[in-house]
C-alpha atoms as a PDB file:
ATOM      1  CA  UNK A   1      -4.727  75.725 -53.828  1.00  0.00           C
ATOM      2  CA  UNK A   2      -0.791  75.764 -53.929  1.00  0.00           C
ATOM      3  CA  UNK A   3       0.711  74.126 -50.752  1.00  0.00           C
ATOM      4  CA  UNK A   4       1.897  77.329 -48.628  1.00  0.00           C
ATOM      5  CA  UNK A   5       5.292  77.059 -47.291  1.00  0.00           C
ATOM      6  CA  UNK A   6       4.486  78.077 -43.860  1.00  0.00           C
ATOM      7  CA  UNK A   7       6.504  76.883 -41.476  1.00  0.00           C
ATOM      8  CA  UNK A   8       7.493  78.141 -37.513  1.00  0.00           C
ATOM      9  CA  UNK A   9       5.082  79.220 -34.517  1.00  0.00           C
ATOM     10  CA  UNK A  10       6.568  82.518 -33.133  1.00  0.00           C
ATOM     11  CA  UNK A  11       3.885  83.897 -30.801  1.00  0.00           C
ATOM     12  CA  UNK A  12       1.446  86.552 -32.613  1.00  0.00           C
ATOM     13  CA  UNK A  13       0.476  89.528 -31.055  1.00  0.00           C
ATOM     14  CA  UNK A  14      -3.080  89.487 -29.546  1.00  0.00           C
ATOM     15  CA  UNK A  15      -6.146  92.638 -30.679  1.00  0.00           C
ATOM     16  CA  UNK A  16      -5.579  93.839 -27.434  1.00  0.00           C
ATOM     17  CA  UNK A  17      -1.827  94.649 -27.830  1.00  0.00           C
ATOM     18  CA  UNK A  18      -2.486  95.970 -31.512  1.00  0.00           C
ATOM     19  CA  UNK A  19      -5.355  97.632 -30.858  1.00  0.00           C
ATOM     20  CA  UNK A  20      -3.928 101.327 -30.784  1.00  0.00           C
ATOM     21  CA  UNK A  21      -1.528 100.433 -34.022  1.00  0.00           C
ATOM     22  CA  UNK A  22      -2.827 101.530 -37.233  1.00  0.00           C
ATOM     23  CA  UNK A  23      -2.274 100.039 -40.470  1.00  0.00           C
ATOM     24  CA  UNK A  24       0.157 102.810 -41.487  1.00  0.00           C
ATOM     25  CA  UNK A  25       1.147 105.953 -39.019  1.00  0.00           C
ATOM     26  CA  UNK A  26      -0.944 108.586 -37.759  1.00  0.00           C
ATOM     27  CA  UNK A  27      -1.168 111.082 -34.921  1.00  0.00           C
ATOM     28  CA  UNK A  28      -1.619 108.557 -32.245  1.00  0.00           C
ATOM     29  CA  UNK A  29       1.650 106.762 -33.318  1.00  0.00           C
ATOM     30  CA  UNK A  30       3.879 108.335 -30.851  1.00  0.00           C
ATOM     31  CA  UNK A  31       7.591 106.734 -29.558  1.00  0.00           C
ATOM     32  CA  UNK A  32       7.656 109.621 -27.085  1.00  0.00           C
ATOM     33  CA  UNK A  33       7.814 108.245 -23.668  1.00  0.00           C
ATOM     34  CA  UNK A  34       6.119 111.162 -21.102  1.00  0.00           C
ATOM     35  CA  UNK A  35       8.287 111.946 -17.901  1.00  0.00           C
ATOM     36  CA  UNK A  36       7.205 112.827 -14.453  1.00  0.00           C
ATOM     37  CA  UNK A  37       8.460 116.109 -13.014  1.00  0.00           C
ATOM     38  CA  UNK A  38      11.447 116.088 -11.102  1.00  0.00           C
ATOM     39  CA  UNK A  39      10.676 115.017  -7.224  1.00  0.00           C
ATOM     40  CA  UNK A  40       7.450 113.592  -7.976  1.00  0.00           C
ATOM     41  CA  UNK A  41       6.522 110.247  -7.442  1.00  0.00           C
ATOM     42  CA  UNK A  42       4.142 109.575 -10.001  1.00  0.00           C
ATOM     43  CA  UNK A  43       2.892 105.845 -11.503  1.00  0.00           C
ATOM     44  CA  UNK A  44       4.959 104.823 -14.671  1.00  0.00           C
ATOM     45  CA  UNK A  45       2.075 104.050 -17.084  1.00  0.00           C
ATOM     46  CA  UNK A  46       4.136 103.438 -20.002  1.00  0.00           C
ATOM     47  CA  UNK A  47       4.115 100.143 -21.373  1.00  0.00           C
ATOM     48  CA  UNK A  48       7.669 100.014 -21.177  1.00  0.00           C
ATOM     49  CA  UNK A  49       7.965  97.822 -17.701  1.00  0.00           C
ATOM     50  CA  UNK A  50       4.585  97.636 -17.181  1.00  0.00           C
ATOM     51  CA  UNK A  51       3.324  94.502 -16.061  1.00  0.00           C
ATOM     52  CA  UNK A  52      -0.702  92.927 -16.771  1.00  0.00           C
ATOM     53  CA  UNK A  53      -0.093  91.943 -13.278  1.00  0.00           C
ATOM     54  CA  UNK A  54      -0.026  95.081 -11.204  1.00  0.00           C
ATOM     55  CA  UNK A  55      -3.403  96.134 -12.125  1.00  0.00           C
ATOM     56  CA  UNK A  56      -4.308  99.706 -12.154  1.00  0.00           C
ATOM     57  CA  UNK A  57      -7.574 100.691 -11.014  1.00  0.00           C
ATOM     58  CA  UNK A  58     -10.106 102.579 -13.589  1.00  0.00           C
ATOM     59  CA  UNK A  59      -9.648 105.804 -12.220  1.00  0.00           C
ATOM     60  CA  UNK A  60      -6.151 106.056 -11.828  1.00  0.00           C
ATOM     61  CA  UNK A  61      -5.253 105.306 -15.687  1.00  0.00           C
ATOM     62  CA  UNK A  62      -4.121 108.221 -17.412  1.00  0.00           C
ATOM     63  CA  UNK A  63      -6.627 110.179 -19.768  1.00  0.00           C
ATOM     64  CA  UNK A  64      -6.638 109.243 -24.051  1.00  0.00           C
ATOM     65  CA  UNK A  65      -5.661 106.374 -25.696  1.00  0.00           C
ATOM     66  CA  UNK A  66      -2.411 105.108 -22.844  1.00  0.00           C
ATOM     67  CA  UNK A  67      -5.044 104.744 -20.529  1.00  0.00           C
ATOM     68  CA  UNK A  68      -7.164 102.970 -22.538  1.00  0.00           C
ATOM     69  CA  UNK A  69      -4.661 100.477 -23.937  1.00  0.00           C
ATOM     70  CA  UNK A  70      -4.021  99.285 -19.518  1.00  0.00           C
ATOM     71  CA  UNK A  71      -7.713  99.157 -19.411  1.00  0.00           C
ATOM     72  CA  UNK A  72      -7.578  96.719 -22.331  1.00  0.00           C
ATOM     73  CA  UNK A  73      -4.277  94.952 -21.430  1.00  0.00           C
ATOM     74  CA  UNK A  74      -5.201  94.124 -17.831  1.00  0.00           C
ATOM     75  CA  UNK A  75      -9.132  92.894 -18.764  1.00  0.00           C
ATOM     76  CA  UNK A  76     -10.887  95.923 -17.566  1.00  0.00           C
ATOM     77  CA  UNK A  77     -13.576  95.891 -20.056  1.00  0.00           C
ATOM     78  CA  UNK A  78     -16.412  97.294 -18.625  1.00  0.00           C
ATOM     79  CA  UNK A  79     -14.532 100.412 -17.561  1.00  0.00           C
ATOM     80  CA  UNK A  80     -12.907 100.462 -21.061  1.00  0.00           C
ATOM     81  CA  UNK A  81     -16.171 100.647 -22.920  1.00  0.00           C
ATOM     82  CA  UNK A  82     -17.323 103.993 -20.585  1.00  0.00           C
ATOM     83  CA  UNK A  83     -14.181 105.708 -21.393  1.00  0.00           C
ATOM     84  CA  UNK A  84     -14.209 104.841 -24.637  1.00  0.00           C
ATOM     85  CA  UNK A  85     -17.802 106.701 -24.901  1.00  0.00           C
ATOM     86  CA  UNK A  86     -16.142 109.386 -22.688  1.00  0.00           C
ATOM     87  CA  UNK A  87     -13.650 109.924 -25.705  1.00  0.00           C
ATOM     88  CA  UNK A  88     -16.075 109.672 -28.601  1.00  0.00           C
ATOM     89  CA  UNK A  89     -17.918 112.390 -27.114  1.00  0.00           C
ATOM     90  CA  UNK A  90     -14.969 114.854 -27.750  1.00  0.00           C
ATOM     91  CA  UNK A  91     -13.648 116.417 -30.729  1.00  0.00           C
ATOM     92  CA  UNK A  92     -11.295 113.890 -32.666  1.00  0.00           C
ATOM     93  CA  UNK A  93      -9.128 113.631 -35.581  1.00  0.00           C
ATOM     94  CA  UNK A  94     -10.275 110.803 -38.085  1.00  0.00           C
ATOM     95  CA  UNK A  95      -7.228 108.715 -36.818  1.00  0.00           C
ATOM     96  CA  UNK A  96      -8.072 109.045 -33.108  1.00  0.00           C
ATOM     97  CA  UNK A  97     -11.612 108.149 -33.554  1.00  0.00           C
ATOM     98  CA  UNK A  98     -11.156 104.944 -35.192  1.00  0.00           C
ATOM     99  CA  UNK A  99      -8.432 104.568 -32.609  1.00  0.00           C
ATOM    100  CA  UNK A 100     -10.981 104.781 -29.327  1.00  0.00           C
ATOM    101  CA  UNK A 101     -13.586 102.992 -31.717  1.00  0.00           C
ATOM    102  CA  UNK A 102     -11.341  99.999 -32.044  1.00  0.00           C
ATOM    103  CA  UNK A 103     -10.848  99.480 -28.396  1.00  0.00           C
ATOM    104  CA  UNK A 104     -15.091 100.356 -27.708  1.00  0.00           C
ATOM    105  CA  UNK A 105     -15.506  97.165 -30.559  1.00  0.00           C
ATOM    106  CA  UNK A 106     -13.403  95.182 -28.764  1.00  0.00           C
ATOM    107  CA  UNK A 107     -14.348  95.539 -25.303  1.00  0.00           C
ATOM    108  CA  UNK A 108     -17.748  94.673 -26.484  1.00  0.00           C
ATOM    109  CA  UNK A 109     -16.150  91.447 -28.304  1.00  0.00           C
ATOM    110  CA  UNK A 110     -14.776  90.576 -25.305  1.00  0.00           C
ATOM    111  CA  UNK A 111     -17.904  90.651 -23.472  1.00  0.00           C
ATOM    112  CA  UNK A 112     -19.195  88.691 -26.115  1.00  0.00           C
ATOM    113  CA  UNK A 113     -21.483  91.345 -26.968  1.00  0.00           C
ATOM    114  CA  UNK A 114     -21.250  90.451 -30.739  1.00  0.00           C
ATOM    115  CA  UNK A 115     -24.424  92.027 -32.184  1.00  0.00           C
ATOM    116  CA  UNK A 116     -23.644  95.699 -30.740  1.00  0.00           C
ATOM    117  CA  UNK A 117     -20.090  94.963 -31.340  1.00  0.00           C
ATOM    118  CA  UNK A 118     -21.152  94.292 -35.138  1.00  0.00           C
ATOM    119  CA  UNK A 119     -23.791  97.288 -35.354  1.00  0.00           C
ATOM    120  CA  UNK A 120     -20.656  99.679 -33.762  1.00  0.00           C
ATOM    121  CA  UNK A 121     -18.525  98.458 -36.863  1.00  0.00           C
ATOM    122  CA  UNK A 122     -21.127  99.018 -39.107  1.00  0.00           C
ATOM    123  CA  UNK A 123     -21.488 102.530 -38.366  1.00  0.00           C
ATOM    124  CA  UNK A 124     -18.369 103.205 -39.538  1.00  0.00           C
ATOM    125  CA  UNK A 125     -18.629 102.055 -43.059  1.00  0.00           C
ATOM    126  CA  UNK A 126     -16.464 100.931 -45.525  1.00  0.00           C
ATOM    127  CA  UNK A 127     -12.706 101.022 -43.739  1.00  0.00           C
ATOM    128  CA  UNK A 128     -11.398 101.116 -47.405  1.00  0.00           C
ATOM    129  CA  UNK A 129     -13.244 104.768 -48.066  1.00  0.00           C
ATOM    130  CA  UNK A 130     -10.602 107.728 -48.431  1.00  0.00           C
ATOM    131  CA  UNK A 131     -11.890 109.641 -45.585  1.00  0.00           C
ATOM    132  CA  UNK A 132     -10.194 107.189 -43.567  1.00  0.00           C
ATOM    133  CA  UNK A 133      -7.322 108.182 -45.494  1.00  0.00           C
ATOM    134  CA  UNK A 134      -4.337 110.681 -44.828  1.00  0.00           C
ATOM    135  CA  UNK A 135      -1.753 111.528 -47.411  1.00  0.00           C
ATOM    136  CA  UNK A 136      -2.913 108.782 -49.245  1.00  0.00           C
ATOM    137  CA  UNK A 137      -1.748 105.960 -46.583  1.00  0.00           C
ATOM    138  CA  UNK A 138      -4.921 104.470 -44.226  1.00  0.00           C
ATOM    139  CA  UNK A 139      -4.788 105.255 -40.847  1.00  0.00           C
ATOM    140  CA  UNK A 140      -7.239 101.963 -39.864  1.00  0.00           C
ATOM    141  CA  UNK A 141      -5.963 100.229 -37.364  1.00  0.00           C
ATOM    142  CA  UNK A 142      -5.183  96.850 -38.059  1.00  0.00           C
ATOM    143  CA  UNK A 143      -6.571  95.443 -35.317  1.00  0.00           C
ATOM    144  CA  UNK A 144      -9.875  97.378 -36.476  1.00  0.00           C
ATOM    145  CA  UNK A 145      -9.864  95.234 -39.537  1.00  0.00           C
ATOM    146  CA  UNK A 146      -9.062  92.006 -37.903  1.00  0.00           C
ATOM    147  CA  UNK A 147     -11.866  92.552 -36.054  1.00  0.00           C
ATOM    148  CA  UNK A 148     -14.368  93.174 -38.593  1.00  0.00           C
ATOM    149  CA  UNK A 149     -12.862  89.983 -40.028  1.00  0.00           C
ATOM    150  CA  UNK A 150     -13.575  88.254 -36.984  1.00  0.00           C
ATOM    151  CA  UNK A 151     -16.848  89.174 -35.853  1.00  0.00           C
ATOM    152  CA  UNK A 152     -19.175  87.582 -38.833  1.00  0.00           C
ATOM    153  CA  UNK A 153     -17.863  84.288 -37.246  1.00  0.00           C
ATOM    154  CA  UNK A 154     -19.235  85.037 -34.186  1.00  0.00           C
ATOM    155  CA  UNK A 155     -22.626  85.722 -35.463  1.00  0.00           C
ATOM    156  CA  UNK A 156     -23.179  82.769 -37.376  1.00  0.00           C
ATOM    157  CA  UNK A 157     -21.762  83.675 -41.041  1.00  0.00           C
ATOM    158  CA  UNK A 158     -17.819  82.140 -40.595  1.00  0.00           C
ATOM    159  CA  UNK A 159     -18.049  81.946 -44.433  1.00  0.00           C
ATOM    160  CA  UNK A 160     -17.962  85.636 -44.213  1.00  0.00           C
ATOM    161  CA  UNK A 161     -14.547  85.418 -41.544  1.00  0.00           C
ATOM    162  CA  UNK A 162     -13.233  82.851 -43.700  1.00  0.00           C
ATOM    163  CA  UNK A 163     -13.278  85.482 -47.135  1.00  0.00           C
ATOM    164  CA  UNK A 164     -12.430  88.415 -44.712  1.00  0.00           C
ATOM    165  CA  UNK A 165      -9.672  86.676 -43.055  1.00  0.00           C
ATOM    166  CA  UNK A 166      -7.915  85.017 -46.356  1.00  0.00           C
ATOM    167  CA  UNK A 167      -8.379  89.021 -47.487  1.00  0.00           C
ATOM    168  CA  UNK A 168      -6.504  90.322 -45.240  1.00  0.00           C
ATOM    169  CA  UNK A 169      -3.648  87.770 -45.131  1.00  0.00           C
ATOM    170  CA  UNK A 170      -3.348  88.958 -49.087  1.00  0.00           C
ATOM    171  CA  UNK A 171      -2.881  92.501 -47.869  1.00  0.00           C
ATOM    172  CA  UNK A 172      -0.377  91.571 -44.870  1.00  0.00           C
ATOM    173  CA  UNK A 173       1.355  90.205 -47.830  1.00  0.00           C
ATOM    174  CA  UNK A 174       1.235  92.529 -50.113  1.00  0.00           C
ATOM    175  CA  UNK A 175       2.420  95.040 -47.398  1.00  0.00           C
ATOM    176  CA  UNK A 176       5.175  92.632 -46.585  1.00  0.00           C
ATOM    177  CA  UNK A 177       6.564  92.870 -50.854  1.00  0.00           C
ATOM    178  CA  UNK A 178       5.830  96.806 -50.654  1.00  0.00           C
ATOM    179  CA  UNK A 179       8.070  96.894 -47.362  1.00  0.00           C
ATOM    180  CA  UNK A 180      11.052  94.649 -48.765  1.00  0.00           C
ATOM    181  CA  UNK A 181      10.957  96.299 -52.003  1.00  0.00           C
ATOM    182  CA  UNK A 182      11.488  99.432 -50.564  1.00  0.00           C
ATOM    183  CA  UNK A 183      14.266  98.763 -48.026  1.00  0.00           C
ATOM    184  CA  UNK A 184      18.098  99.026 -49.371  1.00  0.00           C
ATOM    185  CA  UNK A 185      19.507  96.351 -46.136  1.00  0.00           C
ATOM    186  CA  UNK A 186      18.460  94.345 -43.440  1.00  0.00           C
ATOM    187  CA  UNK A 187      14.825  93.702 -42.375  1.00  0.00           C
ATOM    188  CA  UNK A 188      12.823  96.895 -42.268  1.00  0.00           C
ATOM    189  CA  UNK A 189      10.670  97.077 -38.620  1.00  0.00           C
ATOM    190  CA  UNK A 190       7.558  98.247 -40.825  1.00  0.00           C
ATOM    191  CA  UNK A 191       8.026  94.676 -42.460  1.00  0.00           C
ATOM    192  CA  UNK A 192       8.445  92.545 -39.438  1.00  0.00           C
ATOM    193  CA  UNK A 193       5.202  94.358 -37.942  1.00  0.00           C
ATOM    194  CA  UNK A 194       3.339  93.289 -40.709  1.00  0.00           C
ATOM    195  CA  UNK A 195       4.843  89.962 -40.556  1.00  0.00           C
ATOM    196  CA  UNK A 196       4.015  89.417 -36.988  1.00  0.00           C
ATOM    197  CA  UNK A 197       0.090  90.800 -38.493  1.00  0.00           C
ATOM    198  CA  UNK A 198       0.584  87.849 -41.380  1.00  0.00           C
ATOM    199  CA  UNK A 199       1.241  84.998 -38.520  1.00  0.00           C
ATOM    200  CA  UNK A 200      -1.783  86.417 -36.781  1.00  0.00           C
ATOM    201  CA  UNK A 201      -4.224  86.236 -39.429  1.00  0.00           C
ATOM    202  CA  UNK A 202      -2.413  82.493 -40.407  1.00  0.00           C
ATOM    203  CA  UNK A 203      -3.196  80.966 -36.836  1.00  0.00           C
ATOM    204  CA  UNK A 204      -6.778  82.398 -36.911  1.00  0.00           C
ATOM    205  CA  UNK A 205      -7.544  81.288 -40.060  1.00  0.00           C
ATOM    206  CA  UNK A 206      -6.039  77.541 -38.932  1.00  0.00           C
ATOM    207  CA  UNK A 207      -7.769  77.627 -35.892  1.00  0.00           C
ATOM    208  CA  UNK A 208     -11.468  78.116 -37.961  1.00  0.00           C
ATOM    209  CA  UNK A 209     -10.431  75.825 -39.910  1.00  0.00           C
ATOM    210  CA  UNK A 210      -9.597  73.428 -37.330  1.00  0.00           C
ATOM    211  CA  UNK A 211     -12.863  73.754 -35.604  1.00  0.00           C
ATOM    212  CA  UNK A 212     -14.250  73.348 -39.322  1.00  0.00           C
ATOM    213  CA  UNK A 213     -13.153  70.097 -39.298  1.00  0.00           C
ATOM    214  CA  UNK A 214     -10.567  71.191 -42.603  1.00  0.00           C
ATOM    215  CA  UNK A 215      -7.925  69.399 -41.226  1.00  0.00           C
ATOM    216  CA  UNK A 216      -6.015  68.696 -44.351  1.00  0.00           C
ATOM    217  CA  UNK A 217      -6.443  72.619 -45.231  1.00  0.00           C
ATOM    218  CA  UNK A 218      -4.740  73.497 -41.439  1.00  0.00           C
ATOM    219  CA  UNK A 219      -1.958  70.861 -42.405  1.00  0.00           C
ATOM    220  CA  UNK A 220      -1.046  72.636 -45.685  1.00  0.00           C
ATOM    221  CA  UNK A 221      -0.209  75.622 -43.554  1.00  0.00           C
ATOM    222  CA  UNK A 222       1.832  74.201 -41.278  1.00  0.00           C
ATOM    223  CA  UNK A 223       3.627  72.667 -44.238  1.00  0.00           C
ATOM    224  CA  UNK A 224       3.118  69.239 -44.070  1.00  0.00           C
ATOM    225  CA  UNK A 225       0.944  68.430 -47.525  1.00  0.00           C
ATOM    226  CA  UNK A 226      -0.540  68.340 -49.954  1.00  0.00           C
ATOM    227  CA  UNK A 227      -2.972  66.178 -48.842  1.00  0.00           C
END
């Protein structure tokens, strides 16, 4: 294997904070920023200012997806995982589905409840399949994907997260040419998202390796081999 020239530690983005971005844009994706009406003195549950630390309790988090992203953010995933079936329960688009899906598998993750975790992914199929598909982009979440990536480790088969995980850092990539190609100047932000999603994948995949005992392998990608 070619040495990688990997080098730098900026600090990746955790599932929970990409849980509600998809791979490429749909419905959910939303920059609008809701107000509250003049004279009111409503909470401020954007994300903008919002700190982990002044924890919200379950029923005061707004309804949809912004209320389930502070659920995730601040730990609450007990609560998270009954809203979550709350939300599955109504009528959704394709997009919002795998949206509240994605946050239901990973509040089960995080309660280390790997095998319903696993048999909640599997439901869903292959994440490739066009119906997950609009205008020909996929509106999978990434954090879906890293996920499913993720989760065969936890249940004994970490061959399986190491050919899922090496996967996906050839599509971060191959986003990342497809996003540079495009652009005419400067750094486009759809590239530097899916560089931030590249460094993610990177430090998981040294950190398995790491605990595999590949220590030459985890060097490469830092830069400092071959060995």
């Amino acid at each position: 294997m070619a040495t990688p020239r990997y080098v730098g530690a900026p600090v990746p983005q955790s599932p929970s904070m990409m849980a509600s971005q998809p791979s490429n844009a749909h419905p959910l994706q939303s920059t609008k920023q809701s107000q509250p009406a003049p004279g009111t003195q409503s909470a401020d549950f954007s994300l903008v200012g919002w700190s982990p630390m002044a924890r919200v309790s379950p029923e005061s988090v707004p309804s949809g997806t912004p209320g389930l992203r502070i659920l995730a953010l601040q730990g609450s995933w007990r609560p998270l995982i009954q809203s979550t079936k709350d939300l599955l329960n109504q009528s959704l688009s394709i997009g919002e589905r795998l949206v509240v899906t994605n946050y239901h598998i990973l509040a089960l993750t995080k309660l280390r409840m790997y095998g319903a975790a696993w048999d909640e992914l599997r439901t869903l199929g292959d994440l490739d399949d066009d119906k997950y598909k609009a205008n020909g982009q996929s509106v999978v979440p990434f954090a879906l994907r890293y996920l499913a990536a993720e989760l065969p480790h936890r249940l004994g088969q970490s061959q399986a997260t190491f050919d899922a995980l090496y996967t996906l850092l050839q599509s971060c990539r191959d986003e990342i040419t497809a996003c540079e190609a495009s652009q005419t100047s400067g750094p486009a932000p759809s590239a530097r998202a899916w560089t931030r999603r590249q460094e993610l994948v990177l430090y998981t995949l040294m950190t398995h390796h790491m605990q595999n005992s590949d220590f030459g392998v985890t060097l490469q990608w830092l830069g400092w081999g071959p060995f």
